[in-house]
C-alpha atoms as a PDB file:
ATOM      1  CA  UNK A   1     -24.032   2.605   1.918  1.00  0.00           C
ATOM      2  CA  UNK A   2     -20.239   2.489   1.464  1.00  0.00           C
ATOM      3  CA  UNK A   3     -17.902  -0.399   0.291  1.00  0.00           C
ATOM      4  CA  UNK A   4     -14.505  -0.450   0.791  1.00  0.00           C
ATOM      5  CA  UNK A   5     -11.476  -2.183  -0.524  1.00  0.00           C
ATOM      6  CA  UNK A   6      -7.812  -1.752  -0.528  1.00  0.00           C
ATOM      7  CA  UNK A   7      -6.540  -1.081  -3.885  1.00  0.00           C
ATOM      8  CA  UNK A   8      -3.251  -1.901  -5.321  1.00  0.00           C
ATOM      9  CA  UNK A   9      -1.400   0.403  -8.218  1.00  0.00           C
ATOM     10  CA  UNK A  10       1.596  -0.461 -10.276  1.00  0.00           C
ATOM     11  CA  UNK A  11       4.139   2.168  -9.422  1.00  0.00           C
ATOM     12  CA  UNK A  12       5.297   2.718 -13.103  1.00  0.00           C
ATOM     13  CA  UNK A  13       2.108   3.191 -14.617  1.00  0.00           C
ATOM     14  CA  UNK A  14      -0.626   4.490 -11.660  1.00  0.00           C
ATOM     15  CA  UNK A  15      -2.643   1.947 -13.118  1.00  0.00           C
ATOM     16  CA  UNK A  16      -4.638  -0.265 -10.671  1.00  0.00           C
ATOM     17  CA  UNK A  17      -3.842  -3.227 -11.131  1.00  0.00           C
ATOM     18  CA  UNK A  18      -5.121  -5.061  -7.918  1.00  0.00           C
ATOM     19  CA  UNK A  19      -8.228  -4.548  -5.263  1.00  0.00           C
ATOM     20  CA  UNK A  20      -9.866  -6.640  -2.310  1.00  0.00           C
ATOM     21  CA  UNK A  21     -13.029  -5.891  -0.458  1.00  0.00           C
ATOM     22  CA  UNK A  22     -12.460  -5.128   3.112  1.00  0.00           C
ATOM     23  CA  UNK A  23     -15.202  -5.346   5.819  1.00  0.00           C
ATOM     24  CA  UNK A  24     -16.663  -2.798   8.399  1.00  0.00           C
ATOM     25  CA  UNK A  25     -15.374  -4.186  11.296  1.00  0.00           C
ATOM     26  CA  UNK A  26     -11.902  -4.251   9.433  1.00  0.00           C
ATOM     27  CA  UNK A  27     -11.919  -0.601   8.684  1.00  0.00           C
ATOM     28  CA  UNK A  28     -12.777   0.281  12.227  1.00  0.00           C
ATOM     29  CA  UNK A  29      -9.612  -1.586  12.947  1.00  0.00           C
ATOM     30  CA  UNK A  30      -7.537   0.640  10.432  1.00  0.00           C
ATOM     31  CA  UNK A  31      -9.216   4.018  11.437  1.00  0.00           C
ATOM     32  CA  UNK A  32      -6.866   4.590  14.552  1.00  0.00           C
ATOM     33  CA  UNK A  33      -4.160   4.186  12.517  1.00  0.00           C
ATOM     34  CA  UNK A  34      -4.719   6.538  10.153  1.00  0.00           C
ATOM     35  CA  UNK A  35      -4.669  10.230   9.850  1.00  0.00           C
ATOM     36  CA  UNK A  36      -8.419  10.540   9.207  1.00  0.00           C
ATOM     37  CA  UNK A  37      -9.344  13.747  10.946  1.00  0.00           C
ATOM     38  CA  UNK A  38     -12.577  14.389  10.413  1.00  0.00           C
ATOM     39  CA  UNK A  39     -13.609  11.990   7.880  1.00  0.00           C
ATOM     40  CA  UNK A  40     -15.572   9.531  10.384  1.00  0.00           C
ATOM     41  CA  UNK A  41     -17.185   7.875   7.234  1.00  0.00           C
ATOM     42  CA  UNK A  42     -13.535   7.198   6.240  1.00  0.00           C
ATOM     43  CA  UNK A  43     -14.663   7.954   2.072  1.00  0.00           C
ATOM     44  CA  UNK A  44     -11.595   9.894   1.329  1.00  0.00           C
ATOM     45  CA  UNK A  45      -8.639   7.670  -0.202  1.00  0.00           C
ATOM     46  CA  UNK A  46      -5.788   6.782   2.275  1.00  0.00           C
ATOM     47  CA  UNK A  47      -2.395   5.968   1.654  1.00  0.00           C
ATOM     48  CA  UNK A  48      -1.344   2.300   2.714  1.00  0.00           C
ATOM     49  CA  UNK A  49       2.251   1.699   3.721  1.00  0.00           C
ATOM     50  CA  UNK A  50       4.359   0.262   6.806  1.00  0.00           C
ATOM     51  CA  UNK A  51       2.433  -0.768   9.694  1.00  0.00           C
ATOM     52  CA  UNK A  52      -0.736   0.312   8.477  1.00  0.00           C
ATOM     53  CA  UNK A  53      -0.445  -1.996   5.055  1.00  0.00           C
ATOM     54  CA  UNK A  54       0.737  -4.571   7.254  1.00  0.00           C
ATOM     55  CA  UNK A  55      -2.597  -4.486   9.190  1.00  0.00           C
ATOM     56  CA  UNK A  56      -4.826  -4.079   6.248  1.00  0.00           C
ATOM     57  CA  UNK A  57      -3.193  -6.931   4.595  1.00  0.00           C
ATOM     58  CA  UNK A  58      -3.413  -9.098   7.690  1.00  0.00           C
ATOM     59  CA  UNK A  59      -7.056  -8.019   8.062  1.00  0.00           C
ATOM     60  CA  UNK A  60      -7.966  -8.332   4.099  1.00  0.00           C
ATOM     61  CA  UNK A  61      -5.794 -11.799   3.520  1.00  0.00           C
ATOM     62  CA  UNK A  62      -3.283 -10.704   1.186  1.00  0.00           C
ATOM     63  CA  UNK A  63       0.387 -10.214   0.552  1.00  0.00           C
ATOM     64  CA  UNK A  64       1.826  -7.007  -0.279  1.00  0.00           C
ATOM     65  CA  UNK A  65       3.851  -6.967  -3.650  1.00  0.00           C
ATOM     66  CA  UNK A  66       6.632  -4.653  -3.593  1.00  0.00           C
ATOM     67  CA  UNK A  67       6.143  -2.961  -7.082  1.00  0.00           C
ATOM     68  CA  UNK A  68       2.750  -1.771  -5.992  1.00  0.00           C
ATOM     69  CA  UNK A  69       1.578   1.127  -4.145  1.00  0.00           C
ATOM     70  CA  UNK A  70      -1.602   0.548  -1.971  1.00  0.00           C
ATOM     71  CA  UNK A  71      -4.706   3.021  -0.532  1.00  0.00           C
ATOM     72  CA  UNK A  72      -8.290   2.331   0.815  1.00  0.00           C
ATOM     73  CA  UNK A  73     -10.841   3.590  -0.812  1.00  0.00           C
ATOM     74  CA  UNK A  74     -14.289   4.017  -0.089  1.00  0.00           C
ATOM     75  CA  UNK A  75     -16.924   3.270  -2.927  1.00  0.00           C
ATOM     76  CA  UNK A  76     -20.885   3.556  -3.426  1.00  0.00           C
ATOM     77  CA  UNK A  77     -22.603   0.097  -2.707  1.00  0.00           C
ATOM     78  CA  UNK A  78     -23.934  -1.377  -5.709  1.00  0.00           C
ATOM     79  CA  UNK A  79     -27.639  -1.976  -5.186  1.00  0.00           C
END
């Protein structure tokens, strides 16, 4: 079992500073947009930026801050 989020990291430091769980359903959204090849799990961490952080932040129900850098990252399921 996966969970997934969408992490945010300051740009100065690499530090993250900012995450949000995103669902399933919300990942298969993202998938076509992103160069996943043949990671059909999607556990590998993705860059977020243009149009596809403006989907995952439509789908997750945040804002993008400018002085972060965003991915989606795939984590073990507590449990």
């Amino acid at each position: 079992m996966l969970r997934r989020e969408v992490c945010g990291y300051d740009r100065e430091t690499e530090w993250q500073v900012w995450s949000t769980p995103v669902d399933d359903e919300s990942v298969r959204s993202l998938a076509p947009l992103l160069d996943t090849e043949d990671d059909e799990d999607l556990v590998y961490v993705y860059d977020l930026e243009g149009r596809v952080l403006e989907e995952a932040a439509r789908l997750a129900g945040f804002q993008p801050r400018p002085e972060l850098d965003y991915t989606l990252e795939a984590f073990a399921a507590e449990g």
